[in-house]
Protein backbone atom coordinates (compact mmCIF):
# COMPACT_ATOMS: atom_id res chain seq x y z
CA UNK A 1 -53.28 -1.71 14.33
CA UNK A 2 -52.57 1.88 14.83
CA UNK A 3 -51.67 4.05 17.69
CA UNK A 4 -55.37 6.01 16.60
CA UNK A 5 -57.49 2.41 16.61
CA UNK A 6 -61.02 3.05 17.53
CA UNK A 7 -61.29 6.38 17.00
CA UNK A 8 -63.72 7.84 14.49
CA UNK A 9 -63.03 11.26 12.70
CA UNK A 10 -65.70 12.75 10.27
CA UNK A 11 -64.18 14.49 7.16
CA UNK A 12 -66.18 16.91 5.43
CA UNK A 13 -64.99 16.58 1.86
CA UNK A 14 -62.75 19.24 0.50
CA UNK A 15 -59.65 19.45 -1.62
CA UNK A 16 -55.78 20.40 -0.31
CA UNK A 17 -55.38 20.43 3.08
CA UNK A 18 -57.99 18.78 4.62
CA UNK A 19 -58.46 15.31 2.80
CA UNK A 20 -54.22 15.65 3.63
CA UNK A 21 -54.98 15.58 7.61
CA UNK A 22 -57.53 13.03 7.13
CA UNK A 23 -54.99 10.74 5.56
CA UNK A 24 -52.87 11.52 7.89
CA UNK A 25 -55.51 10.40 10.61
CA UNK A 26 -56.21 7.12 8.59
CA UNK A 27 -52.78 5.89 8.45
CA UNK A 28 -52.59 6.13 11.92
CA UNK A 29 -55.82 3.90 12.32
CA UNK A 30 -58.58 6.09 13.11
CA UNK A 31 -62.05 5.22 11.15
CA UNK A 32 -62.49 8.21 8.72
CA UNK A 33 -66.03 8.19 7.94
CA UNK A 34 -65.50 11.38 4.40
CA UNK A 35 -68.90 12.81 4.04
CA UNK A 36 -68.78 13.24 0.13
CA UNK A 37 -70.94 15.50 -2.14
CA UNK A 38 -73.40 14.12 -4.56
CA UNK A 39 -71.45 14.95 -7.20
CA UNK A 40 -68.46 12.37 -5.85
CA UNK A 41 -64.96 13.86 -4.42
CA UNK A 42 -63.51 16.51 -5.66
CA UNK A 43 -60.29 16.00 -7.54
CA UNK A 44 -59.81 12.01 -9.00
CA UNK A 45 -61.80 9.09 -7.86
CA UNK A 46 -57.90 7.20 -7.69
CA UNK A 47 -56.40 10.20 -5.84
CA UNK A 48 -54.07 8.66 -3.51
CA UNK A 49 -55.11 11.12 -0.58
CA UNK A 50 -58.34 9.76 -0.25
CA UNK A 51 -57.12 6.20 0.46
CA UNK A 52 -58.08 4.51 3.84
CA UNK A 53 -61.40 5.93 4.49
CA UNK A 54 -65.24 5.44 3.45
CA UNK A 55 -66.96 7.42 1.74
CA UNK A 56 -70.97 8.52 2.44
CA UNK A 57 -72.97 10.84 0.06
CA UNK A 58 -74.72 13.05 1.54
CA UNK A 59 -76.18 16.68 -0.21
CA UNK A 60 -75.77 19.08 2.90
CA UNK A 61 -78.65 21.16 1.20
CA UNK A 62 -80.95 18.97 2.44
CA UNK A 63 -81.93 19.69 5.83
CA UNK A 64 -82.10 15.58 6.37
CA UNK A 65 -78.19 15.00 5.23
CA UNK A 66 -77.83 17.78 7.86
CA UNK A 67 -79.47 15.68 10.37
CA UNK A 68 -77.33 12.77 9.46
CA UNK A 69 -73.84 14.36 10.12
CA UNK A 70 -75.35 16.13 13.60
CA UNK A 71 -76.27 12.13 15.16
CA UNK A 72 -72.82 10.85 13.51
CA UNK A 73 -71.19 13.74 15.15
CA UNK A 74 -73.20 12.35 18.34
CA UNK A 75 -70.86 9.31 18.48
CA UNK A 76 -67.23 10.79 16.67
CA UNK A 77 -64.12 11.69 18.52
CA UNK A 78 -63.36 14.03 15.99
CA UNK A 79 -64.74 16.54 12.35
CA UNK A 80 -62.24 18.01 9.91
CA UNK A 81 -63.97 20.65 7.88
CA UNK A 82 -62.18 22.82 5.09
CA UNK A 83 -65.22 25.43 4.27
CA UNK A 84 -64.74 29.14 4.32
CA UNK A 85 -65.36 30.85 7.35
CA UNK A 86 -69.01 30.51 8.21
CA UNK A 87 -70.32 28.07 6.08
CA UNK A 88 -70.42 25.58 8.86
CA UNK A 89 -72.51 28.00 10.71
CA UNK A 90 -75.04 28.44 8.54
CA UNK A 91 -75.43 25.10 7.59
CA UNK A 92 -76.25 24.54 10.81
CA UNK A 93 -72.76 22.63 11.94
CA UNK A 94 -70.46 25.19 13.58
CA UNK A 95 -68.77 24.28 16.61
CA UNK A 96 -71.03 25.57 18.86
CA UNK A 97 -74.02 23.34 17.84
CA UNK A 98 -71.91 20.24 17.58
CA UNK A 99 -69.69 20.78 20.99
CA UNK A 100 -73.24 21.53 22.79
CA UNK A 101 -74.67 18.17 21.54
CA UNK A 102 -71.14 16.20 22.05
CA UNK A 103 -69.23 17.81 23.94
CA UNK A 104 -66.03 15.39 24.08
CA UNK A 105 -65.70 16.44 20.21
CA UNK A 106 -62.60 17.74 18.63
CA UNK A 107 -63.52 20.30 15.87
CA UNK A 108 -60.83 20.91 13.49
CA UNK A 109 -60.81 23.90 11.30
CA UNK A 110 -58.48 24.03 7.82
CA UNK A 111 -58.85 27.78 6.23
CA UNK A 112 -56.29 30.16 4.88
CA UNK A 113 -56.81 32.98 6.33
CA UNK A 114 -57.90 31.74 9.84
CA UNK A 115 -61.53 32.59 11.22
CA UNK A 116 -61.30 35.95 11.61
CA UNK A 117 -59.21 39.11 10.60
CA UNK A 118 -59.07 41.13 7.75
CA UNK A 119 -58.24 38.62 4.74
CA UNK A 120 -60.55 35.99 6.21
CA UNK A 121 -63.18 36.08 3.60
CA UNK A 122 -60.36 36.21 1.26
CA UNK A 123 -59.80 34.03 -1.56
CA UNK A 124 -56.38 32.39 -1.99
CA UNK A 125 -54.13 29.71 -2.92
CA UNK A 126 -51.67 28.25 -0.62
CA UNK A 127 -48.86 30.30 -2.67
CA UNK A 128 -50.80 33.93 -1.35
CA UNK A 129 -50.46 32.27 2.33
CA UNK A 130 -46.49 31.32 2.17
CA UNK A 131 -45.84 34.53 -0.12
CA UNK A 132 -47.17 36.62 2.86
CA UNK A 133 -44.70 34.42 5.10
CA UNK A 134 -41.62 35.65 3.25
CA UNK A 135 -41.34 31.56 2.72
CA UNK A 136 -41.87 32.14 -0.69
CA UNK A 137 -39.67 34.74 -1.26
CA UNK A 138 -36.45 32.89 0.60
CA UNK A 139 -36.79 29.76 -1.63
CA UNK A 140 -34.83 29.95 -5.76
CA UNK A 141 -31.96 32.31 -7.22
CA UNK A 142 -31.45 35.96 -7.30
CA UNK A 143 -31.80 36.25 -10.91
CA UNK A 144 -35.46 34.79 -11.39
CA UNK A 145 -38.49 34.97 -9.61
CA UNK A 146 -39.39 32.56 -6.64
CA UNK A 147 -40.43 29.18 -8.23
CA UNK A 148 -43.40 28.02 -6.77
CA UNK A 149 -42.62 25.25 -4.15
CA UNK A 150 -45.42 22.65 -5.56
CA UNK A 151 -48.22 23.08 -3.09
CA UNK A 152 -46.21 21.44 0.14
CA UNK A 153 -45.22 24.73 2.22
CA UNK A 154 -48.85 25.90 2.50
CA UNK A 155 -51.36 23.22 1.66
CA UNK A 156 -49.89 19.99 3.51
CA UNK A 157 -46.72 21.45 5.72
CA UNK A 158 -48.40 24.38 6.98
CA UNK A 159 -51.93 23.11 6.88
CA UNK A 160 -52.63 19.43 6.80
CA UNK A 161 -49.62 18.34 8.90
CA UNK A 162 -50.74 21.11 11.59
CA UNK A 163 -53.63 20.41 11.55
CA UNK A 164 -53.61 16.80 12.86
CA UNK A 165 -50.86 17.77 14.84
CA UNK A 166 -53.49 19.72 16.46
CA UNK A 167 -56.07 17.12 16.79
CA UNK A 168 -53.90 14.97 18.34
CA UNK A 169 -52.72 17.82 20.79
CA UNK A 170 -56.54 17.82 21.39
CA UNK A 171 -57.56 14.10 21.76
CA UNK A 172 -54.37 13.70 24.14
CA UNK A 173 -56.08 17.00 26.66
CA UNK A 174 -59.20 15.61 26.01
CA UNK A 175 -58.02 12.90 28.25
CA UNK A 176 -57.26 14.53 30.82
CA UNK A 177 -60.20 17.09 30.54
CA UNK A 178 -62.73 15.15 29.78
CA UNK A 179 -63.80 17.90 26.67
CA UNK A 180 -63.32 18.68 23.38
CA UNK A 181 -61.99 21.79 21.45
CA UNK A 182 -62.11 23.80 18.82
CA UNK A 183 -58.41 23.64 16.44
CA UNK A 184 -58.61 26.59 14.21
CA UNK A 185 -55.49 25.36 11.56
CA UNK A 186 -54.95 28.44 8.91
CA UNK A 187 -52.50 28.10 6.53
CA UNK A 188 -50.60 30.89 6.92
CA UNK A 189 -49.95 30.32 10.30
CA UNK A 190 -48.42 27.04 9.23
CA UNK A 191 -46.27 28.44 6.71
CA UNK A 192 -44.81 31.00 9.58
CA UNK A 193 -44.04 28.23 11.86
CA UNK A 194 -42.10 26.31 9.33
CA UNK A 195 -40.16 29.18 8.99
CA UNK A 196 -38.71 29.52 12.62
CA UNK A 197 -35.23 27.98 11.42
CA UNK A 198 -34.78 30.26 8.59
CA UNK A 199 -36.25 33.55 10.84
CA UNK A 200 -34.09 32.21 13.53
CA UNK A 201 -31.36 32.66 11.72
CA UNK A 202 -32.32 35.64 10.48
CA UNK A 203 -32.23 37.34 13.64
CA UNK A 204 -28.61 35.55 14.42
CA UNK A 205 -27.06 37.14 11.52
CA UNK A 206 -26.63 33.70 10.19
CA UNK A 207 -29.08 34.73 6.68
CA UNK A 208 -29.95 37.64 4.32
CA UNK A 209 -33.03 38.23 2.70
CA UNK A 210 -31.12 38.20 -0.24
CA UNK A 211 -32.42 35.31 -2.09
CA UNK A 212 -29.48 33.02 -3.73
CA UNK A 213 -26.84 33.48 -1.30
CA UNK A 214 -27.76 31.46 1.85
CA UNK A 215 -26.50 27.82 2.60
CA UNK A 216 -29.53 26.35 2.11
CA UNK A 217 -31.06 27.97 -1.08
CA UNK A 218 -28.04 26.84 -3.35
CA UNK A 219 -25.15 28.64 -2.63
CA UNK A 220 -23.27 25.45 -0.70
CA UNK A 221 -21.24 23.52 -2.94
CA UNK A 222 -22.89 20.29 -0.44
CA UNK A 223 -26.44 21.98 -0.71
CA UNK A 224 -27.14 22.07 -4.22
CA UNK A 225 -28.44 20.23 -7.22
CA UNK A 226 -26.62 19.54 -10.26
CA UNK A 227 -26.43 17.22 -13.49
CA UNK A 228 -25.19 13.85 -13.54
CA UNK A 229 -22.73 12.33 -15.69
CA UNK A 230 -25.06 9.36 -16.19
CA UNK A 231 -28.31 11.70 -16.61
CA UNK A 232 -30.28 9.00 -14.96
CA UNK A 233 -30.87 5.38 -15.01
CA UNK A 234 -33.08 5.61 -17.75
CA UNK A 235 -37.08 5.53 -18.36
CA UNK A 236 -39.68 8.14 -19.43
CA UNK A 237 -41.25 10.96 -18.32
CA UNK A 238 -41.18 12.50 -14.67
CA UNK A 239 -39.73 9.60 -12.82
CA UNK A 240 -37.20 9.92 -15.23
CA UNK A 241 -36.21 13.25 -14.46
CA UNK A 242 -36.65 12.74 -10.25
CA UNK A 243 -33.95 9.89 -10.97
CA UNK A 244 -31.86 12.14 -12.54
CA UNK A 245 -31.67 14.25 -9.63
CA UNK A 246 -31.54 11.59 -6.89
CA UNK A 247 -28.17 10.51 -8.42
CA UNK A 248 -27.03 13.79 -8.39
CA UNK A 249 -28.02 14.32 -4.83
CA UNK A 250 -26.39 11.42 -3.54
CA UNK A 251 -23.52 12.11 -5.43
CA UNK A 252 -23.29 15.38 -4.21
């Protein structure tokens, strides 16, 4: 049983992010209810992110599936919704509407941009929000180009993780308040507040924005990766390689 047990969250289906937080939410026991697309979820049927939940088709073109998520919304303690800004709204599901009709609901919002500003109709991958950052930029060697970090700075750091961490901020006022909120997660802001170490530091004298030379980007002797004798305790493919590396790491 989980520290989240009888609690319902309502994930509108989306890729990244998002189905990341609802996981998140899952493991910890809630009842994820994902509100899929008729088309099925996007990304694989066996993606391991989509584990612990069920699954409901509904088309939100049709002003009935609408309906449906408004009177589930009637009895959740909490939505997840990765849209661009305003597509909620004009489907009829924004905050407003739903906090009116329930208002003990916690709204979470997943975007890149945030809500509002300048670059928040934007298009963008999680690399344009941790490149903005200077995340992106502090992370490889001085001789190359920043290699992209996989998608975990900006997609699940920055965005999923925050993001439940600010639903749970939210269900834990909510019982003191009585009321839910709206949590407005952008990845950006994520990214910049997993940097507060390295900009710490920064400000210390303690790092250079020259990439390559810092203790933590590869310049320690006891912070760096290389080959091992062994090359691995053997097998194919990527787990292969990740072996490879784990050796050398705890050799190191």
């Amino acid at each position: 049983m989980g520290t989240l047990n009888g609690l319902t969250v309502l994930e509108l289906a989306g890729i990244g992010p998002g189905p990341f937080c609802a996981m998140l939410l899952a493991d910890m026991g809630a009842r994820v209810i994902r509100i899929d697309r008729p088309e099925g979820p996007p990304g694989a049927r066996d993606d391991v992110v989509l584990r612990g939940r069920r699954s409901l088709v509904l088309d939100l073109k049709n002003p009935a599936a609408i309906e449906a998520v408004k009177r589930m919304s009637l009895q959740a303690d909490a939505l997840i919704e990765g849209f661009r800004p305003g597509v909620m709204e004009r489907l009829g599901l924004g905050p407003e509407t739903l906090l009116e009709a329930n208002p003990r609901l916690i709204y979470g919002r997943m975007t890149g941009w945030g809500q509002a500003g300048p670059l928040a109709k934007r298009a963008g991958h999680d690399i344009n929000y941790i490149a903005l950052t200077g995340a992106l930029h502090a992370i490889g060697t001085s001789d190359r180009p920043p290699p992209p970090p996989l998608n975990l700075i900006g997609d699940y750091g920055g965005g999923g993780i925050l993001l439940a961490l600010g639903v749970l901020g939210a269900l834990i006022e909510r019982n003191q308040s009585g009321r839910g909120q709206v949590v407005d997660a952008a990845m950006v802001d994520g990214a910049a507040l997993l940097m507060a170490p390295i900009y710490g530091m920064l400000a210390r004298g303690r790092w250079t924005p020259e990439r390559g030379v810092n203790f933590l980007d590869g310049t320690a002797s006891f912070y760096g990766s290389y080959a091992c004798a062994c090359g691995g305790r053997g097998g194919s493919g990527i787990l292969n390689s990740w072996d490879k590396w784990i050796f050398c790491l705890t050799a190191a």
